[in-house]
Protein backbone atom coordinates (compact mmCIF):
# COMPACT_ATOMS: atom_id res chain seq x y z
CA UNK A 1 0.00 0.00 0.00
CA UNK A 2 2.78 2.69 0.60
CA UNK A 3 4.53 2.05 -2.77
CA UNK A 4 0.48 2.68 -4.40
CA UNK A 5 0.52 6.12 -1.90
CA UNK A 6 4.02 7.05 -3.33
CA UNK A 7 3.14 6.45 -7.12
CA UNK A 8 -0.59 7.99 -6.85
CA UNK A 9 1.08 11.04 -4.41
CA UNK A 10 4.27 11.22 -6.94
CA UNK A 11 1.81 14.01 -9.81
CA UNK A 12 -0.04 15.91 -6.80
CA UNK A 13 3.23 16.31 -5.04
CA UNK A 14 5.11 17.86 -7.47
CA UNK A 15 2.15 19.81 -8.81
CA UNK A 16 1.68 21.56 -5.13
CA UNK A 17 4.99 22.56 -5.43
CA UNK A 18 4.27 23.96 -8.86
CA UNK A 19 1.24 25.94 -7.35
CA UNK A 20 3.22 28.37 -5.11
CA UNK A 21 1.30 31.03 -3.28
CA UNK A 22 1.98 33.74 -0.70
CA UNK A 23 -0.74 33.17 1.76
CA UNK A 24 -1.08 30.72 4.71
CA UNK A 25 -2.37 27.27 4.32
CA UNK A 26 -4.20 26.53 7.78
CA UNK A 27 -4.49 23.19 8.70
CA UNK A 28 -8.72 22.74 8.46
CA UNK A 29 -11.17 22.23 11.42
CA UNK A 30 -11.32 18.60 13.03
CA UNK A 31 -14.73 17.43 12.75
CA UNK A 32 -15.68 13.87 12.97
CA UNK A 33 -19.59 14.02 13.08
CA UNK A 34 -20.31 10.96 11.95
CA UNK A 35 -18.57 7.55 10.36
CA UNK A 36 -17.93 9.27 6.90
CA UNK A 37 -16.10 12.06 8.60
CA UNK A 38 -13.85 9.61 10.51
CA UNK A 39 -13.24 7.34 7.86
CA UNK A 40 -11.92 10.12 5.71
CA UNK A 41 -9.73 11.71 8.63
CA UNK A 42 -8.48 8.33 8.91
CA UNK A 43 -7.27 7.86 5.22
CA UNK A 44 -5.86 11.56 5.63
CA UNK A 45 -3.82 10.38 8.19
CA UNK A 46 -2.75 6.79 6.61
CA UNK A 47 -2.01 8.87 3.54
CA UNK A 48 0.54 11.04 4.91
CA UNK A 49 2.52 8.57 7.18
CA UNK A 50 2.25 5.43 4.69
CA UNK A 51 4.08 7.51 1.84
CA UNK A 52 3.33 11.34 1.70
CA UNK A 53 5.48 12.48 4.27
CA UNK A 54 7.89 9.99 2.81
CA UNK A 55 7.98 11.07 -0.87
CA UNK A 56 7.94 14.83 0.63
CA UNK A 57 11.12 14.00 2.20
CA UNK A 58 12.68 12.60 -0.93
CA UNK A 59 11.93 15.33 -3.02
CA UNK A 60 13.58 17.52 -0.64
CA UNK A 61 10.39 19.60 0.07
CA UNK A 62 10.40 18.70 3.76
CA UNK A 63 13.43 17.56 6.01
CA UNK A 64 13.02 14.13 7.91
CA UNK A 65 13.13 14.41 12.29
CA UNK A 66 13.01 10.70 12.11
CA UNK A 67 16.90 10.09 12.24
CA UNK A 68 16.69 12.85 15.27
CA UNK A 69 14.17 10.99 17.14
CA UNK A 70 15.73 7.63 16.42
CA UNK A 71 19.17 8.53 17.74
CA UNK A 72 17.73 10.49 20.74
CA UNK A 73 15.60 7.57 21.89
CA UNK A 74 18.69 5.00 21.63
CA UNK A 75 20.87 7.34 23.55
CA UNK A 76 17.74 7.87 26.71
CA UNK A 77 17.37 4.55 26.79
CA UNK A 78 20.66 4.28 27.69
CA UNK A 79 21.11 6.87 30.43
CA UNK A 80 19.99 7.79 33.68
CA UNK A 81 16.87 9.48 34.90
CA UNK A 82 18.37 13.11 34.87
CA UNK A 83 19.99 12.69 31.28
CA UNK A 84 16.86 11.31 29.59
CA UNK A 85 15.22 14.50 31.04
CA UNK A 86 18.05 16.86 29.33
CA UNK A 87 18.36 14.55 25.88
CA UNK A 88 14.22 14.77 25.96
CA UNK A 89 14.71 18.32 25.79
CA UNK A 90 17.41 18.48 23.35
CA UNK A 91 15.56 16.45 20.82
CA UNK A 92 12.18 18.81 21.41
CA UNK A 93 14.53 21.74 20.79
CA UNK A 94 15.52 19.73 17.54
CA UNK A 95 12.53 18.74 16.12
CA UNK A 96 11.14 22.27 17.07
CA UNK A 97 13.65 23.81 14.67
CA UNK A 98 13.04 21.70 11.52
CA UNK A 99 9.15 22.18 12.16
CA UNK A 100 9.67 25.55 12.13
CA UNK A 101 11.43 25.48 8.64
CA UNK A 102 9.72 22.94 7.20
CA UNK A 103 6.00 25.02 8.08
CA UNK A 104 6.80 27.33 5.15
CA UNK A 105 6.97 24.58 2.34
CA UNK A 106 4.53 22.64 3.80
CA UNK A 107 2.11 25.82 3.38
CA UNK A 108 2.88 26.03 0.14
CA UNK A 109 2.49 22.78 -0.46
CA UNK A 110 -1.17 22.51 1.12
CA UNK A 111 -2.48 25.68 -0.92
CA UNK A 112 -1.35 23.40 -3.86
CA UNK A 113 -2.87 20.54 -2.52
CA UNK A 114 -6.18 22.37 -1.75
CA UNK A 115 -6.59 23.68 -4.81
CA UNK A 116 -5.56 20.61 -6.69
CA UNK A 117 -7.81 18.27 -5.01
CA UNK A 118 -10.74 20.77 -5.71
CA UNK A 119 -10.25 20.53 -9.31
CA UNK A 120 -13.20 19.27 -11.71
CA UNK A 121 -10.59 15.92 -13.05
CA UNK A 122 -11.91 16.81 -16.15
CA UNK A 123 -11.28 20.75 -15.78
CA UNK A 124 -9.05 22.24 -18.81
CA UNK A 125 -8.00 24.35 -16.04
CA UNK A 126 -6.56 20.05 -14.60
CA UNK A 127 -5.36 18.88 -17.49
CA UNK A 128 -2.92 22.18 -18.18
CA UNK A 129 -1.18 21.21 -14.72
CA UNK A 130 -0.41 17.60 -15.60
CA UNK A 131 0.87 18.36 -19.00
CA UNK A 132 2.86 21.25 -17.14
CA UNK A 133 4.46 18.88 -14.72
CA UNK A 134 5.34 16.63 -17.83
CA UNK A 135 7.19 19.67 -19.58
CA UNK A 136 8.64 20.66 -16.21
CA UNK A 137 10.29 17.30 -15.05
CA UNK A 138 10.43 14.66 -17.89
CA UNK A 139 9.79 16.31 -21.61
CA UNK A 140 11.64 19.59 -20.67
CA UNK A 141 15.04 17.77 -18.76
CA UNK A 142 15.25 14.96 -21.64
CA UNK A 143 14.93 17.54 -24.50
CA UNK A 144 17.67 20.10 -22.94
CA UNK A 145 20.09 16.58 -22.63
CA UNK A 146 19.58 15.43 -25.63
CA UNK A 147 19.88 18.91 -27.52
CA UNK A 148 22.79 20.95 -25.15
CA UNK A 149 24.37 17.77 -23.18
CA UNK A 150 23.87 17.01 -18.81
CA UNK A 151 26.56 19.53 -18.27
CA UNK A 152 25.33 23.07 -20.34
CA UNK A 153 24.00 25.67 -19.33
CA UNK A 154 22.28 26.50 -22.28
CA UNK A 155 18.49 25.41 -21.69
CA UNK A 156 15.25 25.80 -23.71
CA UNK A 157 13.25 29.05 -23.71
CA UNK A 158 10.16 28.09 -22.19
CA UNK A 159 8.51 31.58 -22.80
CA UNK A 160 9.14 30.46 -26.77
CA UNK A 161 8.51 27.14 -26.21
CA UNK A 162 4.83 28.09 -24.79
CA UNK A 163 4.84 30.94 -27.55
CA UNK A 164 5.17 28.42 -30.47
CA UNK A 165 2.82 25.75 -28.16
CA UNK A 166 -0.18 28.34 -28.03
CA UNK A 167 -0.11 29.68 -31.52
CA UNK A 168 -0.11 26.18 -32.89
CA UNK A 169 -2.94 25.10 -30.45
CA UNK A 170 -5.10 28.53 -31.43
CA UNK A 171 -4.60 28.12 -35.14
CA UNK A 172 -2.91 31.17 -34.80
CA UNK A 173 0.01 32.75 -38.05
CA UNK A 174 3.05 30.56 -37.09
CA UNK A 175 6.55 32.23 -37.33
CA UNK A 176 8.16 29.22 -38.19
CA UNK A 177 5.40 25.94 -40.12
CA UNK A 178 4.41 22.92 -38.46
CA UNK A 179 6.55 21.12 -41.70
CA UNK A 180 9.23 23.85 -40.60
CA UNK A 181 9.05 23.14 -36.98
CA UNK A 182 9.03 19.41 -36.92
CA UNK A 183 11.92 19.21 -39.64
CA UNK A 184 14.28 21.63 -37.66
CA UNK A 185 13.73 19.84 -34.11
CA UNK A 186 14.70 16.56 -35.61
CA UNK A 187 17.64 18.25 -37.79
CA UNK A 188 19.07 19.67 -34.15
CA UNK A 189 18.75 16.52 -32.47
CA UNK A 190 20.52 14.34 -35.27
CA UNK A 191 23.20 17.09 -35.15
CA UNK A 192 23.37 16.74 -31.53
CA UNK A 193 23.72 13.03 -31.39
CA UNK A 194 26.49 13.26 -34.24
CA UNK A 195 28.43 15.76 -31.94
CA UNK A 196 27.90 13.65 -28.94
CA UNK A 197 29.23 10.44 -31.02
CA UNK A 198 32.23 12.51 -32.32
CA UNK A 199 32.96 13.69 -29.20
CA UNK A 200 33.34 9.94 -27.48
CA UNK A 201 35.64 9.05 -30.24
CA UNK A 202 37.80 11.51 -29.67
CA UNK A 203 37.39 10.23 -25.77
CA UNK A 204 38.40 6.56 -27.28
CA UNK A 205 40.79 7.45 -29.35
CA UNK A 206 42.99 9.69 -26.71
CA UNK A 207 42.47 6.41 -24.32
CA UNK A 208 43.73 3.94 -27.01
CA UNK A 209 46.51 6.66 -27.80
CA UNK A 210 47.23 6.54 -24.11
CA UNK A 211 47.13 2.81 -23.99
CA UNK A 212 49.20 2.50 -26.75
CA UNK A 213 51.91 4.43 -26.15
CA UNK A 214 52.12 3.03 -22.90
CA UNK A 215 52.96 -0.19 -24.33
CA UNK A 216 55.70 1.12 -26.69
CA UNK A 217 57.24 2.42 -23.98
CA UNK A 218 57.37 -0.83 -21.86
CA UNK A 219 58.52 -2.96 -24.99
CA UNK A 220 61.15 -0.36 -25.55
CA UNK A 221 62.48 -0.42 -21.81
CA UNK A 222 61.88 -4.16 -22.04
CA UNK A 223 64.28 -4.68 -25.06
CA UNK A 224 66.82 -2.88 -23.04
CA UNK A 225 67.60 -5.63 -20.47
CA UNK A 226 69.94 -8.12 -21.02
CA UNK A 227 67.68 -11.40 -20.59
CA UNK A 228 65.21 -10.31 -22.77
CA UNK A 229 65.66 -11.37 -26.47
CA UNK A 230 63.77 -9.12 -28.75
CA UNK A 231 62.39 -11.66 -32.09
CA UNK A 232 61.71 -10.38 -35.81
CA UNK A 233 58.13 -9.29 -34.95
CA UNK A 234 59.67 -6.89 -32.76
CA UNK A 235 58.09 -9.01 -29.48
């Protein structure tokens, strides 16, 4: 169940962090009225410590206090009466001060979540955030790669990007054709990948160079010595 609550969290997660805003998120009102109210408290809660807290952690939106509290309550249950009363307040003190930097993000992140979880699922308004969050962390990343290499700092313009994006989607005058378009993207990338290829043979080719020079130099030093008997091949 925690690996379904980290896959099914994975989209809302990142688009909450997406959907940053510079009010408050309050935590809402407790109110368990009746069975459905409890039951959906209860998932709330199972959510959020079977995988959400988790996969907020990994992402690097909120810091873990679980390594804290861990360490804390192996070293009280090792000491005395009036140390477990000073390492008890040590670890509060702790714990206090990554609460009190992680309440920030994890407003954020609520007025994402909020707003995301009211959403029609089949709301235009819905559908624009998922297809943002696959720009923003697999189509984006993979085309700057494969285009400018892991280590450039040349990335796309996503202001042009979108520009060329909308136009085409409102049938509006295109300053550079669909035929246009689609011929120069795949002309860039096959340049791209022939750089790339050059580029590791040149890698090869100085490591062979290496290798084989190397070699030349210990048959050379190797011919030198008495004992050694150096045949018509040269070996």
């Amino acid at each position: 169940m925690k690996k379904t609550i980290l896959a099914t969290f994975s989209i809302l997660a990142v688009l909450a962090v997406m959907m940053v805003s510079c009010g408050g998120a309050s935590t809402p009102k407790t109110s368990l009225k009746n069975s459905v109210d409890s039951v959906s408290y209860a998932y709330g809660v199972s959510m959020a410590d079977q995988g959400l807290a988790q996969f907020l952690e990994q992402a690097g939106v909120i810091t873990s206090t679980t390594n804290i509290e861990y360490d804390y309550q192996m070293r009280m249950a090792a000491a005395d009466s009036t140390q477990r009363i000073v390492l008890q307040k040590e670890m509060e003190s702790k714990i206090d001060s990554i609460n009190k930097i992680n309440g920030p993000k994890l407003n954020e992140f609520i007025k994402g979540m909020k707003d995301a979880i009211n959403l029609d699922e089949e709301s235009a308004y819905a559908h624009g955030l998922s297809i943002g969050v696959q720009f923003s962390q697999q189509m984006l990343p993979q085309f700057n790669t494969m285009l400018y290499g892991e280590d450039s700092d040349t990335k796309a313009n996503t202001d042009q990007l979108l520009a060329g994006l909308v136009s085409t989607l409102k049938n509006q005058n295109l300053a550079i054709s669909k035929a246009e378009a689609n011929e120069l993207v795949q002309g860039e990338f096959e340049k791209a990948q022939e750089e790339q290829m050059a580029r590791q043979e040149e890698e090869l080719k100085g490591q062979y160079e290496s290798a084989i020079a190397e070699g030349e130099d210990y048959m050379a030093e190797n011919a030198k010595r008495a004992e050694v008997v150096t045949l018509p091949s040269g070996l």
